[in-house]
N, C-alpha and C. Protein backbone atom coordinates (compact mmCIF):
# COMPACT_ATOMS: atom_id res chain seq x y z
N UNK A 1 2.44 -79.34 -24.91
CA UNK A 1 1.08 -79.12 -25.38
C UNK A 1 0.16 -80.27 -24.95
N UNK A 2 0.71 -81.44 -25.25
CA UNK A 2 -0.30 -82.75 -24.43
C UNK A 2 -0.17 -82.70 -23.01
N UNK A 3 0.54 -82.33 -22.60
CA UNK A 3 0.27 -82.10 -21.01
C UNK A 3 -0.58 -81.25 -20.58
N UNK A 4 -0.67 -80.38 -21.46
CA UNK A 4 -1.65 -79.04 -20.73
C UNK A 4 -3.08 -79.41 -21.36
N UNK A 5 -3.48 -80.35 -22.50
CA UNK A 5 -4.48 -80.90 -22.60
C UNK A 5 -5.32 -81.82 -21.54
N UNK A 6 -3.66 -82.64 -21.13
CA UNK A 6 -4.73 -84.22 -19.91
C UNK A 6 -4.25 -82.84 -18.60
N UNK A 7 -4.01 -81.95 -18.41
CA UNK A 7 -4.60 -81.38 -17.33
C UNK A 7 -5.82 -80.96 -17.04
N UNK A 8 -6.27 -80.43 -18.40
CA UNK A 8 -7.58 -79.39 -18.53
C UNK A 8 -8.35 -80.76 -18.43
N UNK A 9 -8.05 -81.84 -19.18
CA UNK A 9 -9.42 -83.00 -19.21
C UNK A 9 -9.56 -83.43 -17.62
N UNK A 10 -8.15 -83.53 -16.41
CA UNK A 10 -8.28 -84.00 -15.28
C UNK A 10 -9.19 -83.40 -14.39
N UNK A 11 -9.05 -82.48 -14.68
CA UNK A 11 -9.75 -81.00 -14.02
C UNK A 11 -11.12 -81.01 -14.20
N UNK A 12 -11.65 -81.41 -15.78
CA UNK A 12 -13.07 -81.63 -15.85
C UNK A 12 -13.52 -82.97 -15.48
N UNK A 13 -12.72 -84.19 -15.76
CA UNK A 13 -13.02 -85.30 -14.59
C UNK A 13 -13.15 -85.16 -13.11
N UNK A 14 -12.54 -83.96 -12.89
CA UNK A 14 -12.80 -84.29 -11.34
C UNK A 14 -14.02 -83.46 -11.47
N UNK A 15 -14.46 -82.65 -11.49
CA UNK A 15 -15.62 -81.89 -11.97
C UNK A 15 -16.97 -82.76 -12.15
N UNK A 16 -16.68 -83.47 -13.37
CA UNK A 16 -17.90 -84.06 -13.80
C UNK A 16 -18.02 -85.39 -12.78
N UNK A 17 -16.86 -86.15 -13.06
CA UNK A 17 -16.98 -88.10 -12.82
C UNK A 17 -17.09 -88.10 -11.00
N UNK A 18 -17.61 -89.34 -10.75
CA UNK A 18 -17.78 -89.77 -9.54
C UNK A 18 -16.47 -89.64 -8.96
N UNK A 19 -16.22 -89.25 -7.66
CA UNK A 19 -15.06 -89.89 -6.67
C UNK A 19 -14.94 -91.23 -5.92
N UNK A 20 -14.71 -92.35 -6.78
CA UNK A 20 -14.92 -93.68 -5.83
C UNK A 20 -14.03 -94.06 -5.02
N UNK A 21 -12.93 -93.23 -4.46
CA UNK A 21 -12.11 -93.46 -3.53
C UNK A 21 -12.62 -92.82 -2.22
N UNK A 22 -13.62 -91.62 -2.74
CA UNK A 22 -14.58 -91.29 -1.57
C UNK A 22 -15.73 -91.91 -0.99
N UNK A 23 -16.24 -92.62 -1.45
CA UNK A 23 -17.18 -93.48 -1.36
C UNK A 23 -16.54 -94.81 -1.08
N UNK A 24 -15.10 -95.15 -0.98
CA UNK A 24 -14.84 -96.52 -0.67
C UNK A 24 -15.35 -97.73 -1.64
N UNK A 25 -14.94 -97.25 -2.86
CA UNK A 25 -15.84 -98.51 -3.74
C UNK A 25 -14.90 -99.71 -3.96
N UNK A 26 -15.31 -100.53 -3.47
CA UNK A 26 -14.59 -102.06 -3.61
C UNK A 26 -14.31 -102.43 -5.10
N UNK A 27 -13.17 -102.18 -5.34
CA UNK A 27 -12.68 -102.77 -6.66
C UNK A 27 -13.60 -103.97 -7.29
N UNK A 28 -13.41 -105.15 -6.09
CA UNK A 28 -13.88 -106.17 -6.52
C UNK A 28 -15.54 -106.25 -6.91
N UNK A 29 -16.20 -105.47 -6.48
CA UNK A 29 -17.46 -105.10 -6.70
C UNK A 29 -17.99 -104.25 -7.18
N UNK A 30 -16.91 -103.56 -8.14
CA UNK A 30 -17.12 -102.83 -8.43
C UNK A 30 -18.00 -103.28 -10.38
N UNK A 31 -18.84 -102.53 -10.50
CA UNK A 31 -19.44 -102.71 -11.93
C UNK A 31 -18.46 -102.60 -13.29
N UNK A 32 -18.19 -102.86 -14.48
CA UNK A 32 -17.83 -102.52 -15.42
C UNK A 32 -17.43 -100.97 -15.95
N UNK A 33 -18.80 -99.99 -15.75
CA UNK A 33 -19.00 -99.03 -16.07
C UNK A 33 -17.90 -97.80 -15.00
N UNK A 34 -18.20 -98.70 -13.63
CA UNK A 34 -16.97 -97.92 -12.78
C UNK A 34 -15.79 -98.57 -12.73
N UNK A 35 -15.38 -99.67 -12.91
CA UNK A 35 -14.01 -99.38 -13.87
C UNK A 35 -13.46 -98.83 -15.15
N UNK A 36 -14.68 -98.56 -15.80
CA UNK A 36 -13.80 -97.59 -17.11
C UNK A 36 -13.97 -96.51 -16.28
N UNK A 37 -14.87 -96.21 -15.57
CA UNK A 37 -14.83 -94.74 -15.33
C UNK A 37 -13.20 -94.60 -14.57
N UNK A 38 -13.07 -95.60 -13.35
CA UNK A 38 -11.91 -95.41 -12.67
C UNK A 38 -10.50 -95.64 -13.68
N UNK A 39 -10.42 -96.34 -14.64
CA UNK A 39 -9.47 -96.75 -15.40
C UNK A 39 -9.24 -95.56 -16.03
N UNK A 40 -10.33 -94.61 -16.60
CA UNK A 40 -9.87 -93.83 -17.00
C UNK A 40 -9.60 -92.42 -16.47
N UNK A 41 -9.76 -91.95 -15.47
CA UNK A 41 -9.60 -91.03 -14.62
C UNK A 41 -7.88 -91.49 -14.19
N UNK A 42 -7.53 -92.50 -14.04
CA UNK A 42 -6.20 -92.75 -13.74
C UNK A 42 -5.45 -92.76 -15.24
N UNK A 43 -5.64 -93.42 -16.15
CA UNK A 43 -4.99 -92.82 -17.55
C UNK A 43 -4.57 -91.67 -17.45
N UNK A 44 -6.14 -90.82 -17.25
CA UNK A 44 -5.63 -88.88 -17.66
C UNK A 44 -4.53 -88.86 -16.21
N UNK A 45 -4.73 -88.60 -15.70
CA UNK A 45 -3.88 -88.65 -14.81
C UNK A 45 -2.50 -88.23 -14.59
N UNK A 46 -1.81 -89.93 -15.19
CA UNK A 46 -0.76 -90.65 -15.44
C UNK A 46 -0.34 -89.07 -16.21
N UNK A 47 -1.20 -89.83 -17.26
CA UNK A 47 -0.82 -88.28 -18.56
C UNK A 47 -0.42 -87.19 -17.95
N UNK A 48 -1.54 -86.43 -17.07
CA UNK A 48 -0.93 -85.21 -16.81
C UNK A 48 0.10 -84.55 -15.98
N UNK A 49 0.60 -85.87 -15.11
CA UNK A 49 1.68 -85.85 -13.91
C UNK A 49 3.03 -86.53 -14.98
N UNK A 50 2.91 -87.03 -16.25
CA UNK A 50 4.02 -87.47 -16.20
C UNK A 50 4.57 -86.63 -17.79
């Protein structure tokens, strides 16, 4: 049942949130706001692959 939840949420992250691996965004320069965003797009993730 939690798996089929962080799927449906991955699905609307990719949907809604930025792609910064498409855009090449430099970690190191990257702002605050796009590391939670990236931190958490990899959380759900984790979740839904594992």
């Amino acid at each position: 049942m939690q798996k089929h939840v962080f799927l449906v949420i991955a699905k609307f992250n990719k949907v809604i949130l930025p792609s910064f691996t498409k855009k090449r965004l430099d970690l190191n320069k990257a702002s605050k706001l796009q590391l939670l965003i990236f931190g958490w797009k990899l959380y759900v993730i984790k979740k839904a692959l594992g």
